[in-house]
Protein backbone atom coordinates (compact mmCIF):
# COMPACT_ATOMS: atom_id res chain seq x y z
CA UNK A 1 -68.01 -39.14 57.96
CA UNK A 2 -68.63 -37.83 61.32
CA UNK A 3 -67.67 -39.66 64.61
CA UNK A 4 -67.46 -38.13 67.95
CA UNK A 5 -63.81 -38.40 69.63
CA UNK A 6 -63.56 -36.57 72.70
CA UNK A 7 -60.10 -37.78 73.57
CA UNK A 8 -59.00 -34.97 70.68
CA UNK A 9 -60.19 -32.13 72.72
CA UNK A 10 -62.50 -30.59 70.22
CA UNK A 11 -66.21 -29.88 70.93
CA UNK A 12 -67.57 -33.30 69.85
CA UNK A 13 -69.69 -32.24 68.04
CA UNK A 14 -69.90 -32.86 64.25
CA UNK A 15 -68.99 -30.18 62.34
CA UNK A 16 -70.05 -30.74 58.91
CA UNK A 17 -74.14 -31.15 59.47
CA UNK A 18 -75.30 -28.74 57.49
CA UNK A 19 -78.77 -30.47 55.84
CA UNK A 20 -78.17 -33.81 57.52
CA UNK A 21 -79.69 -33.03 60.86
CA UNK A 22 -81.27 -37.05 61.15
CA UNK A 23 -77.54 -38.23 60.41
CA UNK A 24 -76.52 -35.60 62.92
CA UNK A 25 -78.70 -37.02 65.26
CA UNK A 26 -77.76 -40.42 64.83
CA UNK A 27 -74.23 -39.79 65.71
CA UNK A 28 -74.87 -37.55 68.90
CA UNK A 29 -76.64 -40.62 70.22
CA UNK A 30 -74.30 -42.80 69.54
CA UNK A 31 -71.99 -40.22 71.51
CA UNK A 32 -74.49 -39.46 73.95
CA UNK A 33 -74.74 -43.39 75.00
CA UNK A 34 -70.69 -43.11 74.75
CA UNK A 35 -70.29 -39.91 76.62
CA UNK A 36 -73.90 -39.72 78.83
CA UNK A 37 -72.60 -36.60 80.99
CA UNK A 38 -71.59 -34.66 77.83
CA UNK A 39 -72.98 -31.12 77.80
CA UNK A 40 -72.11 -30.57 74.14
CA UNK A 41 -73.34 -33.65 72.48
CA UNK A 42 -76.81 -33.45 74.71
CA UNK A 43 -77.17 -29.09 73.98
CA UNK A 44 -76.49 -30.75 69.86
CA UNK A 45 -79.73 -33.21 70.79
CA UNK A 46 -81.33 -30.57 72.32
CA UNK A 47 -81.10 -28.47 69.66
CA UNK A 48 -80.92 -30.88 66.57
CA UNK A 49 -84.60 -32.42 68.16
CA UNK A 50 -85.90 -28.95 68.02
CA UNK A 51 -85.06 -27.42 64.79
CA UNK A 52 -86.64 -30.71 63.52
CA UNK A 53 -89.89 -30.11 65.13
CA UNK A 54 -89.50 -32.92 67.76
CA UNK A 55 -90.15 -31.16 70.77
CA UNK A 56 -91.15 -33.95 73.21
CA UNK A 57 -87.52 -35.63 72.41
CA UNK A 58 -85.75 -31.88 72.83
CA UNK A 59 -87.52 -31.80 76.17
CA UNK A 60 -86.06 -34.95 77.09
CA UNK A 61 -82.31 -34.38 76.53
CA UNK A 62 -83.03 -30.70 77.79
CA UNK A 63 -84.15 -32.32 81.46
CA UNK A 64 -81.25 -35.14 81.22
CA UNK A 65 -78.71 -31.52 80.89
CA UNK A 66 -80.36 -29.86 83.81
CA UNK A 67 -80.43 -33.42 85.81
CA UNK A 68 -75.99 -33.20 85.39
CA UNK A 69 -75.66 -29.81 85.68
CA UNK A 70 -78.68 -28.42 87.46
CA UNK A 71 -77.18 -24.38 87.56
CA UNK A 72 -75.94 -24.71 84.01
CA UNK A 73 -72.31 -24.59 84.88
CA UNK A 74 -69.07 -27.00 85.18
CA UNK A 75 -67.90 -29.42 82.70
CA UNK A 76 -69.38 -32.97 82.88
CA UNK A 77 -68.10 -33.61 79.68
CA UNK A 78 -64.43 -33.87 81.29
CA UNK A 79 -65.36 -34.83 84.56
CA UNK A 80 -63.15 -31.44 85.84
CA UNK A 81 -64.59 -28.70 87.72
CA UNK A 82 -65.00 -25.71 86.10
CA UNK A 83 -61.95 -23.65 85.31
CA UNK A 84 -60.97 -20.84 87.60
């Protein structure tokens, strides 16, 4: 069903989660425990929290984000510097 494999070089993110946000949300935990510096998979939580009305959880992942990448830029999810 949906699985998070970053070694593929897609997003990460599940791509078929239309109407399944709490399955959604399962697996971007899973990858977020797998992957904890992964700006996709925590903007996902972030999001998927809030669209289901959990706000206190959005906030959560939203201040884990800005803890790893504090000016919004640079790509934690590789562990590279931004690109140039």
């Amino acid at each position: 069903m949906f699985g998070i494999n970053r070694r593929r070089g897609g997003s990460g993110i599940p791509s078929r989660t239309a109407g399944r946000g709490e399955e959604a949300i399962a697996v971007l935990k899973d990858g977020s425990a797998r992957y904890p510096e992964d700006r996709d998979v925590l903007l996902a939580l972030i999001t998927f929290n809030r669209d289901a009305g959990d706000l206190p959880t959005a906030l959560e992942y939203a201040e884990r984000l800005a803890r790893i990448a504090p000016n919004g830029s640079g790509d934690t999810a590789a562990g590279q510097p931004p690109a140039e």
